[in-house]
Structure formats: structure tokens, C-alpha cells
PDB file of N, CA and C in Angstrom:
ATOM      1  N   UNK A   1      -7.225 -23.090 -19.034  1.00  0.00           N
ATOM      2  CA  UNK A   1      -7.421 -21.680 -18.760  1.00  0.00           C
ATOM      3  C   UNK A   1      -6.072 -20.957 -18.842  1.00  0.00           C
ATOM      4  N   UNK A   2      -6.095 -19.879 -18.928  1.00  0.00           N
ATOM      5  CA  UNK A   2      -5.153 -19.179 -19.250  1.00  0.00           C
ATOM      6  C   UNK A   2      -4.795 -18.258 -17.852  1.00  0.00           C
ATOM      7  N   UNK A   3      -3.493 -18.429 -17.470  1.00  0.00           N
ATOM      8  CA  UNK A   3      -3.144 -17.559 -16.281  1.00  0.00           C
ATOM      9  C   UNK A   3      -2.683 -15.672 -16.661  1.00  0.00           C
ATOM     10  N   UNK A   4      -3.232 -15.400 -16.041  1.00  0.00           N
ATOM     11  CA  UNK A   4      -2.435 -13.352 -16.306  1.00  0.00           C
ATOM     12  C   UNK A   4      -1.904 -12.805 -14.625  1.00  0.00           C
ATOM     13  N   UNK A   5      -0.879 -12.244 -15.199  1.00  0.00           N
ATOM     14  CA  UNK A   5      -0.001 -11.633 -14.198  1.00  0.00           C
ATOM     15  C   UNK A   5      -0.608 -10.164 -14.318  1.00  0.00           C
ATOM     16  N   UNK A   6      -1.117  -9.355 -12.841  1.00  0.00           N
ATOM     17  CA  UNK A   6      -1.827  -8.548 -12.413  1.00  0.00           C
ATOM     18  C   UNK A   6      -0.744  -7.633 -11.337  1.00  0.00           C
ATOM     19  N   UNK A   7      -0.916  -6.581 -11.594  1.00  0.00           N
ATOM     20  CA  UNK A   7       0.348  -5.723 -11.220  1.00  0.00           C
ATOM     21  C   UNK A   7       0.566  -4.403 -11.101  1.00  0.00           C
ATOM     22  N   UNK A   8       1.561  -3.935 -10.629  1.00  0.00           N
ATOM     23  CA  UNK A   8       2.058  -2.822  -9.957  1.00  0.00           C
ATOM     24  C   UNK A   8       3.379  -2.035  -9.555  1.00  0.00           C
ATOM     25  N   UNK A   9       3.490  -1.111 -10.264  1.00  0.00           N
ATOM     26  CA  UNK A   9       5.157  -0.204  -9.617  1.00  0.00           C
ATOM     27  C   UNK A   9       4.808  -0.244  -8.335  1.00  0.00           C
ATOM     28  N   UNK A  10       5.567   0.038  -7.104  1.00  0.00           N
ATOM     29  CA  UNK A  10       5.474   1.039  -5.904  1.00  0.00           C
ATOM     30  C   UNK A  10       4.945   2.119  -6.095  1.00  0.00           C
ATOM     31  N   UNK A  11       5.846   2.962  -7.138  1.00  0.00           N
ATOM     32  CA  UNK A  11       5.509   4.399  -7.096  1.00  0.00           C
ATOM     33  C   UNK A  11       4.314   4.559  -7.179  1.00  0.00           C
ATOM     34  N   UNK A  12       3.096   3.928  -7.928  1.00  0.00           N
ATOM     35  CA  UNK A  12       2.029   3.845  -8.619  1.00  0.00           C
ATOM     36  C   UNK A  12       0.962   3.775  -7.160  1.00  0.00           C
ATOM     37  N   UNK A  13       1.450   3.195  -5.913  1.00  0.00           N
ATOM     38  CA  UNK A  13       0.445   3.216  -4.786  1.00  0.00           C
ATOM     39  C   UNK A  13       0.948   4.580  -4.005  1.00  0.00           C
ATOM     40  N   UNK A  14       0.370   5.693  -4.192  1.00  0.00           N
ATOM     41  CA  UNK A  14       0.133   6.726  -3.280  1.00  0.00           C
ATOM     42  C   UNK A  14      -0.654   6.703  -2.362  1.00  0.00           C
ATOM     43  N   UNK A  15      -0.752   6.564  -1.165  1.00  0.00           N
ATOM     44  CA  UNK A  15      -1.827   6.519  -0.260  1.00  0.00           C
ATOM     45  C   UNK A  15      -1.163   7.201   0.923  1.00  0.00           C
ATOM     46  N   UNK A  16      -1.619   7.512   1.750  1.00  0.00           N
ATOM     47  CA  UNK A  16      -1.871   8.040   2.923  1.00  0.00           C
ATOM     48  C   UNK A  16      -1.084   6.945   4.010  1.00  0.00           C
ATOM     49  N   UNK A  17      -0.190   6.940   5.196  1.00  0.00           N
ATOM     50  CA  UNK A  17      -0.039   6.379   5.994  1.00  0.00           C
ATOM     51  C   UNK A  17      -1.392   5.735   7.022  1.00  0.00           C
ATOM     52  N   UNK A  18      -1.868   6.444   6.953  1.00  0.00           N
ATOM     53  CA  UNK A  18      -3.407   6.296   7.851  1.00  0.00           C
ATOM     54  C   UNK A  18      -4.498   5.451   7.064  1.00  0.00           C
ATOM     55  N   UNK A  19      -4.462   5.428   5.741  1.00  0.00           N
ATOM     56  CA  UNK A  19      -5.044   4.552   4.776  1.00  0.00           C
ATOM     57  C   UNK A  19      -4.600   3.472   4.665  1.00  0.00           C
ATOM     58  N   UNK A  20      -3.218   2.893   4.779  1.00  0.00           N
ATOM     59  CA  UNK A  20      -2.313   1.725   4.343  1.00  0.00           C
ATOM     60  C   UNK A  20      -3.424   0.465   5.230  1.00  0.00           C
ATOM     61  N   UNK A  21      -3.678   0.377   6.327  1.00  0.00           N
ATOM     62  CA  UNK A  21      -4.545  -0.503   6.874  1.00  0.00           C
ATOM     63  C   UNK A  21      -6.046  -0.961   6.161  1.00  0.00           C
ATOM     64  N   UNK A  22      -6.643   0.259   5.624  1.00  0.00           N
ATOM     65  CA  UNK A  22      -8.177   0.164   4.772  1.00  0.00           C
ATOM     66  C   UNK A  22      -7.873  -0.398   3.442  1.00  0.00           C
ATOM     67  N   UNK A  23      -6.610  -0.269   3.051  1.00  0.00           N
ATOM     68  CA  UNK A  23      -6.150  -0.522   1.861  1.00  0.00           C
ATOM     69  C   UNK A  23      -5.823  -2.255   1.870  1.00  0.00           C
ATOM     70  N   UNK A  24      -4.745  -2.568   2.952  1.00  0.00           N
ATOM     71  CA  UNK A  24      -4.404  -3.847   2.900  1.00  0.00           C
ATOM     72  C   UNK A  24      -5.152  -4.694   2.913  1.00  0.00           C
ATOM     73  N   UNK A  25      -6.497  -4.371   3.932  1.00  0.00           N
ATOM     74  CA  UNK A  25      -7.692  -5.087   4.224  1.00  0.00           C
ATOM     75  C   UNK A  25      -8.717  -5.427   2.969  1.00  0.00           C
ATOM     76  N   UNK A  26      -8.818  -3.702   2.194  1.00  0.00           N
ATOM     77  CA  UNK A  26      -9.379  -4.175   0.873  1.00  0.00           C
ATOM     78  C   UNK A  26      -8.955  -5.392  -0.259  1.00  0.00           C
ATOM     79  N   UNK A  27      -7.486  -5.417   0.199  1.00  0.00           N
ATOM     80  CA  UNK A  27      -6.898  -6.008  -1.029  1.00  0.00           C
ATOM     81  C   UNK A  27      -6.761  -7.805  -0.799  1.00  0.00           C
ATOM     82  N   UNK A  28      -6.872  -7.830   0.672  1.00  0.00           N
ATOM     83  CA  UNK A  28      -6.525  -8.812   1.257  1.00  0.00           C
ATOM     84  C   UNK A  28      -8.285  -9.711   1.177  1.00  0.00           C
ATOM     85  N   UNK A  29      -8.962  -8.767   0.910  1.00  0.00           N
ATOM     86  CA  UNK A  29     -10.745  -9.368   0.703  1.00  0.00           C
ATOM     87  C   UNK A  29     -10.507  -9.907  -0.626  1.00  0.00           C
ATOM     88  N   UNK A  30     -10.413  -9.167  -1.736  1.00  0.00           N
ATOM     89  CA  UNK A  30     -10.412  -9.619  -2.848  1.00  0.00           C
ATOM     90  C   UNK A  30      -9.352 -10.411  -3.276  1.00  0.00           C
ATOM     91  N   UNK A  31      -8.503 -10.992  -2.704  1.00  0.00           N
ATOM     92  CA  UNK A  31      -7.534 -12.033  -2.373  1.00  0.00           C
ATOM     93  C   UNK A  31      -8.291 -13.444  -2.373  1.00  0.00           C
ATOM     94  N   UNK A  32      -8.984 -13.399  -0.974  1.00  0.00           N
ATOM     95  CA  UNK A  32      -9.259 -14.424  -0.683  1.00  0.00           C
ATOM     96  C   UNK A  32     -11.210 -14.453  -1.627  1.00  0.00           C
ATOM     97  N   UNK A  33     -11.369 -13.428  -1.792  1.00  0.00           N
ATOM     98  CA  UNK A  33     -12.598 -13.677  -2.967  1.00  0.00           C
ATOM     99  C   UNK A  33     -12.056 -14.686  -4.296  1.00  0.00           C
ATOM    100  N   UNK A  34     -10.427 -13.794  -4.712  1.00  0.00           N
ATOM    101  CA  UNK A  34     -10.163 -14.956  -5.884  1.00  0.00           C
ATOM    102  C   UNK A  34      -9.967 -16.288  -5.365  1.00  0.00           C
ATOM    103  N   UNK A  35      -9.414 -16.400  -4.305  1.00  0.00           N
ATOM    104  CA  UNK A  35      -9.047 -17.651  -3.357  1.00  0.00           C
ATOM    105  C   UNK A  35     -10.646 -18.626  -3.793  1.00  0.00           C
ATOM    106  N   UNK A  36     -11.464 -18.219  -3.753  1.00  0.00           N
ATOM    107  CA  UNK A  36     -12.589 -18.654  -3.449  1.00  0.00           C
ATOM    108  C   UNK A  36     -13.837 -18.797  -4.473  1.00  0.00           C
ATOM    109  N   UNK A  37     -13.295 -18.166  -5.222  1.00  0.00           N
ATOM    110  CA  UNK A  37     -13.420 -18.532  -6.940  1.00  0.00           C
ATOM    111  C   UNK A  37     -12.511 -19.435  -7.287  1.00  0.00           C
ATOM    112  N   UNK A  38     -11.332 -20.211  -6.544  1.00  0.00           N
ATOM    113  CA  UNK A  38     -10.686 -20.721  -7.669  1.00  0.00           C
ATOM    114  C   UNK A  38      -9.996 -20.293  -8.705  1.00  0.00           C
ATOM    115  N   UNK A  39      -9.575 -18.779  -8.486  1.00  0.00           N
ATOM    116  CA  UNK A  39      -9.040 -18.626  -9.696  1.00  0.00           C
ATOM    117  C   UNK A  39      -7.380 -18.296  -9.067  1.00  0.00           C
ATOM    118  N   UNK A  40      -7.100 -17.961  -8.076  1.00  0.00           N
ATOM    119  CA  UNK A  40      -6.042 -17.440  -7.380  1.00  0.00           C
ATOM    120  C   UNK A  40      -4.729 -18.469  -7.975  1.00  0.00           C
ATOM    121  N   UNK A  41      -3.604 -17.907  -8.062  1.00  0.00           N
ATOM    122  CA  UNK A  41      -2.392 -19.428  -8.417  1.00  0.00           C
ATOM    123  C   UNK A  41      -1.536 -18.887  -7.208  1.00  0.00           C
ATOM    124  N   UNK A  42      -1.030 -17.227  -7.331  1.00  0.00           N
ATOM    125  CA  UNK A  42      -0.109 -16.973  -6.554  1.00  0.00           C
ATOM    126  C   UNK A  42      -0.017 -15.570  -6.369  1.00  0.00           C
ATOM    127  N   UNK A  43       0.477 -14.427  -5.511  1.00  0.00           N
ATOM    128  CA  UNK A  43       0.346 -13.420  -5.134  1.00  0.00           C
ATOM    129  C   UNK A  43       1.508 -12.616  -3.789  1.00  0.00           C
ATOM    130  N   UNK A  44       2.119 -11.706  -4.375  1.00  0.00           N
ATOM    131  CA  UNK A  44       3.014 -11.118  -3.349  1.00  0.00           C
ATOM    132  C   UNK A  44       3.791  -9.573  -3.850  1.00  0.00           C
ATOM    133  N   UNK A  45       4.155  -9.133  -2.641  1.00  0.00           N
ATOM    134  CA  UNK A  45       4.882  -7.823  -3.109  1.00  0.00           C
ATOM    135  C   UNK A  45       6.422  -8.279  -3.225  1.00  0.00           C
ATOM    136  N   UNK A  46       7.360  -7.438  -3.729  1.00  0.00           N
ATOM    137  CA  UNK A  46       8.983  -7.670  -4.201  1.00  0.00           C
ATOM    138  C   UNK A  46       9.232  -6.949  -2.673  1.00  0.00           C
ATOM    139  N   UNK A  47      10.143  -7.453  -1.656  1.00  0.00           N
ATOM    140  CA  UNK A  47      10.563  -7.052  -0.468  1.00  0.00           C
ATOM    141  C   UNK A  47      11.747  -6.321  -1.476  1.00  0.00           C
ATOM    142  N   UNK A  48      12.143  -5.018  -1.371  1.00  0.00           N
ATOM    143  CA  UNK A  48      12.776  -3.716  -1.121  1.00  0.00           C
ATOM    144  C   UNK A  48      13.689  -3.589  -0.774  1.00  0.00           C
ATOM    145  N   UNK A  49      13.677  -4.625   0.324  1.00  0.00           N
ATOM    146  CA  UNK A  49      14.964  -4.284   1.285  1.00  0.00           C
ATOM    147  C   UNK A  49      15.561  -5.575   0.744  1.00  0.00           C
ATOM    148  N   UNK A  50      15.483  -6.442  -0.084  1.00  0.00           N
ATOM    149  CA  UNK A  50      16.888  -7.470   0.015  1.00  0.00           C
ATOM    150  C   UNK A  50      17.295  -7.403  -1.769  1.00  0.00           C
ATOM    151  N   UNK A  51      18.299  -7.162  -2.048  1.00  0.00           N
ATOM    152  CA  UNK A  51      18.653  -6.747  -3.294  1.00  0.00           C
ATOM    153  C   UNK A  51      18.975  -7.599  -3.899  1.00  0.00           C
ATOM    154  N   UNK A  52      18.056  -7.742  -5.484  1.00  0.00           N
ATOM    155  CA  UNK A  52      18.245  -8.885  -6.676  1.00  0.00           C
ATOM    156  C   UNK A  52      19.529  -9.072  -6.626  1.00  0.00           C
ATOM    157  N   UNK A  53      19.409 -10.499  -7.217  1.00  0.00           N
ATOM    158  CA  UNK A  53      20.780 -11.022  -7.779  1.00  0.00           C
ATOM    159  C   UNK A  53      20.330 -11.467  -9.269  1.00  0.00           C
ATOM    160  N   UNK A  54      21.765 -11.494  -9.819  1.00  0.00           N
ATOM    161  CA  UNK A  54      21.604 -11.927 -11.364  1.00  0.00           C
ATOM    162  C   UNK A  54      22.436 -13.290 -11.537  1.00  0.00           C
ATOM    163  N   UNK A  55      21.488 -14.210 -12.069  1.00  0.00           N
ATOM    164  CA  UNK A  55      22.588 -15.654 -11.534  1.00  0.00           C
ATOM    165  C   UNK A  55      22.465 -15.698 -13.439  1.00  0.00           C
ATOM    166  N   UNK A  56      23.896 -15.898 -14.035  1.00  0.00           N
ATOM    167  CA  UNK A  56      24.222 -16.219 -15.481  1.00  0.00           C
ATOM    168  C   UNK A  56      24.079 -17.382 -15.969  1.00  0.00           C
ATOM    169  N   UNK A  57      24.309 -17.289 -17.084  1.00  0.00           N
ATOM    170  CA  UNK A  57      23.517 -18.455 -17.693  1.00  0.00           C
ATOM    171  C   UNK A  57      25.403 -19.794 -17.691  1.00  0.00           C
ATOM    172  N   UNK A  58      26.199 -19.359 -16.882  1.00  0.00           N
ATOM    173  CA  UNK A  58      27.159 -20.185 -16.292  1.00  0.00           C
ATOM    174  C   UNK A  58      26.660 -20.666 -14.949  1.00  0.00           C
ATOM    175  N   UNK A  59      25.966 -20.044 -14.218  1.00  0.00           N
ATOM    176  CA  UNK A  59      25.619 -19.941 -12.878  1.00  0.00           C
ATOM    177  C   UNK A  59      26.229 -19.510 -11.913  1.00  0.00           C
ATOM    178  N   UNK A  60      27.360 -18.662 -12.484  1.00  0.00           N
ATOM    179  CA  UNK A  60      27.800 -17.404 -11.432  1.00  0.00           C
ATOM    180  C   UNK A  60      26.570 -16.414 -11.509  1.00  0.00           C
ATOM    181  N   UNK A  61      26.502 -15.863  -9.971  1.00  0.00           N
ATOM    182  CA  UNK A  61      25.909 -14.828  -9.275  1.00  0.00           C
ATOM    183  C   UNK A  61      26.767 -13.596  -8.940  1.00  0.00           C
ATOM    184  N   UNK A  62      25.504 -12.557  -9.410  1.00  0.00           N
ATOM    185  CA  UNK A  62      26.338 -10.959  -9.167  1.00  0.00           C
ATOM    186  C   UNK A  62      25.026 -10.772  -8.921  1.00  0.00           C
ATOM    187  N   UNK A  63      25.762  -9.482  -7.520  1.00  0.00           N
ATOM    188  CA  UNK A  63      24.377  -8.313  -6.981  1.00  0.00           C
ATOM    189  C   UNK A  63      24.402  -7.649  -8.186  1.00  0.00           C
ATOM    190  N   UNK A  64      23.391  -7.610  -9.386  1.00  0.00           N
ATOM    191  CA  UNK A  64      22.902  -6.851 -10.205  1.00  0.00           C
ATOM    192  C   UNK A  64      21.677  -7.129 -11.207  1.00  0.00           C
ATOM    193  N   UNK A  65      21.166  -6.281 -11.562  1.00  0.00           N
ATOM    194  CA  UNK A  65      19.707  -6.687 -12.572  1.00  0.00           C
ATOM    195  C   UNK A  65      19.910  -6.669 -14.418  1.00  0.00           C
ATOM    196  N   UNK A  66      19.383  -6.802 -15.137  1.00  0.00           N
ATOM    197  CA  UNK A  66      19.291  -6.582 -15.973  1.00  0.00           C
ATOM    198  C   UNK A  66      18.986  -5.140 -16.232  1.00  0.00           C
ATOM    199  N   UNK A  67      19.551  -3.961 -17.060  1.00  0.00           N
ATOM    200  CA  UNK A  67      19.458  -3.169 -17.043  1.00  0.00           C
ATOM    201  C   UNK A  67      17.733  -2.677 -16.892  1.00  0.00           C
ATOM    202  N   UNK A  68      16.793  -2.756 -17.565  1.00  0.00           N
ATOM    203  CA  UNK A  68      15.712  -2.854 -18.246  1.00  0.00           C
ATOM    204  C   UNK A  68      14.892  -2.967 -16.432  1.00  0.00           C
ATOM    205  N   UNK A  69      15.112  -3.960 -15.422  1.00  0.00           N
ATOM    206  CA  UNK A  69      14.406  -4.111 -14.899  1.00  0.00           C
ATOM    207  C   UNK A  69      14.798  -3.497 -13.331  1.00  0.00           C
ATOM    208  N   UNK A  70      16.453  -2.750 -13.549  1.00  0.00           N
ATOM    209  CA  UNK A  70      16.633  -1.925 -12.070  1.00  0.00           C
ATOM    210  C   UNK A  70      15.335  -1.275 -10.871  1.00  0.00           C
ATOM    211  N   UNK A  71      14.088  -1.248 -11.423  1.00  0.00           N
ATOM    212  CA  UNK A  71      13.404  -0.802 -11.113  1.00  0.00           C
ATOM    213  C   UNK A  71      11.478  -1.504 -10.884  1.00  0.00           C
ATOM    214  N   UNK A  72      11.974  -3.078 -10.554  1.00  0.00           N
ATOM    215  CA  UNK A  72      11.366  -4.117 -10.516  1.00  0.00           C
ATOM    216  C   UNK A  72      11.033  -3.996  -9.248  1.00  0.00           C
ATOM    217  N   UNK A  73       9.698  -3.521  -8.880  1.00  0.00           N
ATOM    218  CA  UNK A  73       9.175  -3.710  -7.426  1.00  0.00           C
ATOM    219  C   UNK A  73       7.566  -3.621  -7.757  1.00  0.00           C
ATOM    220  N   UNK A  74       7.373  -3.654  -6.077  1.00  0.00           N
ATOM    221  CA  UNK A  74       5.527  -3.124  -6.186  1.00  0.00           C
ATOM    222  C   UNK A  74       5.090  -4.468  -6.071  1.00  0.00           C
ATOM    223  N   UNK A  75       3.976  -4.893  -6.035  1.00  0.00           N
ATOM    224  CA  UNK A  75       3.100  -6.031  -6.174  1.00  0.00           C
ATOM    225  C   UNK A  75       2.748  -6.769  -7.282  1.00  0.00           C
ATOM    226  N   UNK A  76       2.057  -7.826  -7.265  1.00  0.00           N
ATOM    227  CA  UNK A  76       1.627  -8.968  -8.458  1.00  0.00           C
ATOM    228  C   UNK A  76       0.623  -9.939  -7.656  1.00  0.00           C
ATOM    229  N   UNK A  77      -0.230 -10.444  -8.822  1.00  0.00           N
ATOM    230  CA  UNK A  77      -0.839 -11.397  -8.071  1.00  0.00           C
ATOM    231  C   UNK A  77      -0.963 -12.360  -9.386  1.00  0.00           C
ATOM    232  N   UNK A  78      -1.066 -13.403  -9.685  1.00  0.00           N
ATOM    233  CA  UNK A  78      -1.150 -14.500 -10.803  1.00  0.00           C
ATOM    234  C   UNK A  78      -2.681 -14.697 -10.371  1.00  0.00           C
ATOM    235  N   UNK A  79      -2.929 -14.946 -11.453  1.00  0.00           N
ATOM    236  CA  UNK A  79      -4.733 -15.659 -11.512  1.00  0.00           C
ATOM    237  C   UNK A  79      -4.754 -16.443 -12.908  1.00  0.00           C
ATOM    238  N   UNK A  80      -5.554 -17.401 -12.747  1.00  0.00           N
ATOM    239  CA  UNK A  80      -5.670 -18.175 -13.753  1.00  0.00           C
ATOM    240  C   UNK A  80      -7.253 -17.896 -14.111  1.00  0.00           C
ATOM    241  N   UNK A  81      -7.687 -17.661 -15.159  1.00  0.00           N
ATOM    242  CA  UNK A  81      -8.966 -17.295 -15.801  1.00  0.00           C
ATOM    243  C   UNK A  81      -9.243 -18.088 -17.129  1.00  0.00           C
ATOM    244  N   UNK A  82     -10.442 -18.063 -17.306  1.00  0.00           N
ATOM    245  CA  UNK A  82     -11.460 -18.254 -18.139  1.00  0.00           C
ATOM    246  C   UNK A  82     -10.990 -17.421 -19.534  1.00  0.00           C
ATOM    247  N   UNK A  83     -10.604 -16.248 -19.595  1.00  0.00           N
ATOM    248  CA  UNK A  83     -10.941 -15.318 -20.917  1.00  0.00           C
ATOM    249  C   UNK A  83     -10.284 -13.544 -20.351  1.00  0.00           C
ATOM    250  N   UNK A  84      -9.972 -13.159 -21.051  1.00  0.00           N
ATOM    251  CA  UNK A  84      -8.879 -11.667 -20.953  1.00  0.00           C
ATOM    252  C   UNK A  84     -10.199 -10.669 -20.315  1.00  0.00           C
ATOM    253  N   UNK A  85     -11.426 -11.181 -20.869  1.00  0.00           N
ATOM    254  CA  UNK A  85     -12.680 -10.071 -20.250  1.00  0.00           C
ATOM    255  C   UNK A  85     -12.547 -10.280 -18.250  1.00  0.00           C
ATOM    256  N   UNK A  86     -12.410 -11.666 -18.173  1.00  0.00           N
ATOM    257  CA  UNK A  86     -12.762 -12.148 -16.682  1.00  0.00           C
ATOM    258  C   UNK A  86     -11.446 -11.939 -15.994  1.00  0.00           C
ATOM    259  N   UNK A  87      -9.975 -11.558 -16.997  1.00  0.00           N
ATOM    260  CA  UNK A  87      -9.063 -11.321 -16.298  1.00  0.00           C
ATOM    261  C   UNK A  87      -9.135  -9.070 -16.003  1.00  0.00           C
ATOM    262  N   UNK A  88      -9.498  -8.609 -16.782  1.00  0.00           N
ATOM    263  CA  UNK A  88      -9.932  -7.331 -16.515  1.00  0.00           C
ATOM    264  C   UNK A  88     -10.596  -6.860 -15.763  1.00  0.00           C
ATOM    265  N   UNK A  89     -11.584  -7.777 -14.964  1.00  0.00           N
ATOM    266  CA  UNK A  89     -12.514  -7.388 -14.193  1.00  0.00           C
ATOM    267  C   UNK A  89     -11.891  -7.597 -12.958  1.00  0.00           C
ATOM    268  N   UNK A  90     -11.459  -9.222 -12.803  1.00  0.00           N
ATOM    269  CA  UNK A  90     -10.725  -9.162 -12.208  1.00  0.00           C
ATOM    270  C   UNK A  90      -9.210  -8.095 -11.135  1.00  0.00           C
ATOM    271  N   UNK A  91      -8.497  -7.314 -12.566  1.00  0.00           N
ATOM    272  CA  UNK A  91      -7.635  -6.443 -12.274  1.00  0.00           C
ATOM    273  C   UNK A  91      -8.396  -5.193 -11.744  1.00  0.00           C
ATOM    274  N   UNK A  92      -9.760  -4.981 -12.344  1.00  0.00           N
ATOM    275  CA  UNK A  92     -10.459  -3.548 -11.905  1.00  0.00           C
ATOM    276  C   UNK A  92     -10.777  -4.076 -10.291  1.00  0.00           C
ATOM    277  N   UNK A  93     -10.942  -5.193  -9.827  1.00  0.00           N
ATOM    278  CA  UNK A  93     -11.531  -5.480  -8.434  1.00  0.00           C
ATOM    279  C   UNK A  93      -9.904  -5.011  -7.798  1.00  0.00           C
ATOM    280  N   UNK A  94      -8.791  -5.237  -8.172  1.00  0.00           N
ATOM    281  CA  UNK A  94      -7.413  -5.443  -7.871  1.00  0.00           C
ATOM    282  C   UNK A  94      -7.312  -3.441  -7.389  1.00  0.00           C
ATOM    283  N   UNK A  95      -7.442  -3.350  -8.536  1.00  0.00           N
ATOM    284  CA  UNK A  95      -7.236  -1.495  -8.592  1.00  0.00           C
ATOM    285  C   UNK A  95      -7.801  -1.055  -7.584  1.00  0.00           C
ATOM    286  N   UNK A  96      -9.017  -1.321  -7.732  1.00  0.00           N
ATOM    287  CA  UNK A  96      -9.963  -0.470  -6.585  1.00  0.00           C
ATOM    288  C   UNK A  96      -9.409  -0.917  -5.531  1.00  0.00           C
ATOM    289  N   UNK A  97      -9.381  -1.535  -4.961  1.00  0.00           N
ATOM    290  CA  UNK A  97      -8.619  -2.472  -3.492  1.00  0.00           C
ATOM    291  C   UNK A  97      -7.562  -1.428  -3.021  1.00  0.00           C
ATOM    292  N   UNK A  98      -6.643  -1.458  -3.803  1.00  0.00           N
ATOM    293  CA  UNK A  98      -5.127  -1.085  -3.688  1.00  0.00           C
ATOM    294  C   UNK A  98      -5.107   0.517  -4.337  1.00  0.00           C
ATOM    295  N   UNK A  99      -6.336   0.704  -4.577  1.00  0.00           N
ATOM    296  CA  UNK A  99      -6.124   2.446  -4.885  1.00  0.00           C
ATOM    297  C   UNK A  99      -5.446   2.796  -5.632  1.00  0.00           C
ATOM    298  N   UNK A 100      -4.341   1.707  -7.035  1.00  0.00           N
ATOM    299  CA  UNK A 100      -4.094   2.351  -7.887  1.00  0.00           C
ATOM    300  C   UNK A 100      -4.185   1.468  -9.252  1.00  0.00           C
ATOM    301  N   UNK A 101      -3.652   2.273 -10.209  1.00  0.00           N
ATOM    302  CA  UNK A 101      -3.930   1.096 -11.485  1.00  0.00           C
ATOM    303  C   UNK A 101      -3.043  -0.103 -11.368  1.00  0.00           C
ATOM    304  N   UNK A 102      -3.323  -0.984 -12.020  1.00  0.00           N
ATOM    305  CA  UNK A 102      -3.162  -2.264 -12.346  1.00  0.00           C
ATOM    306  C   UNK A 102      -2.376  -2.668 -13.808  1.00  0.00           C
ATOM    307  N   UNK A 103      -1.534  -3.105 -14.033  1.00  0.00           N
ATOM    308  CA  UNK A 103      -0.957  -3.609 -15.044  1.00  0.00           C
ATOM    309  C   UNK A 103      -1.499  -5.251 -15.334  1.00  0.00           C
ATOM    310  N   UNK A 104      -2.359  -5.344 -16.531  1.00  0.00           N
ATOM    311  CA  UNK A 104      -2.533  -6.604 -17.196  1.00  0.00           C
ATOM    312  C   UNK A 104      -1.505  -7.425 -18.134  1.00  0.00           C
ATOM    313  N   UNK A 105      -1.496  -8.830 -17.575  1.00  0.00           N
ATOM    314  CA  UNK A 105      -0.601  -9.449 -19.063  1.00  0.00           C
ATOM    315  C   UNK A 105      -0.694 -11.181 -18.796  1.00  0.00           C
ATOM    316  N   UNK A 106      -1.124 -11.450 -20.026  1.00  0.00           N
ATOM    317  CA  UNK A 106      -1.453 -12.816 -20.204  1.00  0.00           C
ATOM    318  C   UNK A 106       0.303 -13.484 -20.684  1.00  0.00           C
ATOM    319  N   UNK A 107       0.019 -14.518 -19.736  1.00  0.00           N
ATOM    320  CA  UNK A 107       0.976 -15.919 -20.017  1.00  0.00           C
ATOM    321  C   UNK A 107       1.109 -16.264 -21.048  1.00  0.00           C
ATOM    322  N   UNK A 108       2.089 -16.776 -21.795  1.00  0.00           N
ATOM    323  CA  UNK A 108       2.143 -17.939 -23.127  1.00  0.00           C
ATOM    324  C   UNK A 108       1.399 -19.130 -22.625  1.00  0.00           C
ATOM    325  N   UNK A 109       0.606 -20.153 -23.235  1.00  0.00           N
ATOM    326  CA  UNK A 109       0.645 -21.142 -22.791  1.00  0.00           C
ATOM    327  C   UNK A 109       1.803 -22.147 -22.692  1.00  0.00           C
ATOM    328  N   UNK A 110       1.407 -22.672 -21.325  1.00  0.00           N
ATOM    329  CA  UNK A 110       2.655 -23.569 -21.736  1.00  0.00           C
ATOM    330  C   UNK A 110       1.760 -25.382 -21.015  1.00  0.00           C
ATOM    331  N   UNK A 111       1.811 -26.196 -21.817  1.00  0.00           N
ATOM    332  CA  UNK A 111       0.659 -27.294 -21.520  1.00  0.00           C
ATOM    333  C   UNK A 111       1.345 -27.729 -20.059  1.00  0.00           C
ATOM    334  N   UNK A 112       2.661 -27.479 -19.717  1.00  0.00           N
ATOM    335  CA  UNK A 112       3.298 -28.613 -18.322  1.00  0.00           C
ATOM    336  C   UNK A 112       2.866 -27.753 -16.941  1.00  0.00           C
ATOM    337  N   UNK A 113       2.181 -26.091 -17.265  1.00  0.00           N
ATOM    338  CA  UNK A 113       2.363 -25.294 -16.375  1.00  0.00           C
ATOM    339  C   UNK A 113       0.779 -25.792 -16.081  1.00  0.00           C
TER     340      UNK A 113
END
């Protein structure tokens, strides 16, 4: 099966302070729905508060990003699926949950993963 990474800016969740609870709860159902399908691999938001590092391909480390991705936050969830139709439906259960759109994108295969 093929895994897809399911996703989200920050900016992209507008909600209400008073909503953030109906929201987490929604998202946290269809969590454990994929949980329970079997399809779930892995799932989390980018914490905000502790700032990337860029480790080189020497393996020195610097506080910094790749230009391109300064702006790497928001949520993800990995799912492993059947077919790009069952990963869409999937992301539409994701959207609705979390009240905003969803970014789709399928994995390369890779046979060791």
C-alpha cells in the first residue's frame, strides 16, 4: 500500500478560541477512526515554539532552515492506503474535522519502508 502525507499551514486553521475544543475532539475521532481502520502510520503538529535546526551534510548544526521551508508548521498525519481515491476521502474526513483544507501527497515507494 502506498502511504500519503495529509496536511496543513497554521495559517490555514482559522477558528474561533471557543471552537479549538469541538475542533480537537473532531479531529482526534477521526484519528482514532483511522487508528481503527488500520490505516493510521503517524500523526502530529510542528511545536512553534522550539526552532528548526539545519544539521549539514558534514553534520555540523545551525539554527536555520532551508530557505524554501522558513515557514514549515501546522499539522500532518501519514496514512497508509489502498489507492489516491481512499487517500482523498480520507483527507476530506481530515478537513472537515479541523475546519480547514487539507494538503494531499503520495510517498515514493520505497520496498524497506
Amino acid at each position: 500500500m502506498t502511504k500519503y502525507l495529509v496536511s496543513f499551514p497554521s495559517r490555514a486553521m482559522v477558528i474561533e478560541e471557543k471552537d479549538f475544543p469541538a475542533v480537537a475532539d473532531a479531529a482526534h475521532a477521526v484519528i482514532q477512526e483511522a487508528r481503527d481502520a488500520g490505516v493510521y502510520v503517524f500523526g502530529g503538529g510542528i511545536n512553534e515554539d522550539v526552532r528548526p535546526v539545519l544539521v549539514s551534510g558534514d553534520g555540523s548544526a545551525s539554527p536555520d532552515t532551508y530557505p524554501e521551508t522558513k515557514e514549515f508548521n501546522g499539522g500532518f498525519t501519514v496514512l497508509e492506503l489502498p489507492s489516491r481515491e481512499a487517500a482523498v476521502e480520507w483527507a476530506a474526513k481530515i478537513a472537515v474535522a479541523c475546519r480547514c483544507a487539507q494538503e494531499l501527497r503520495e510517498f515514493q515507494y520505497d520496498p524497506l519502508s
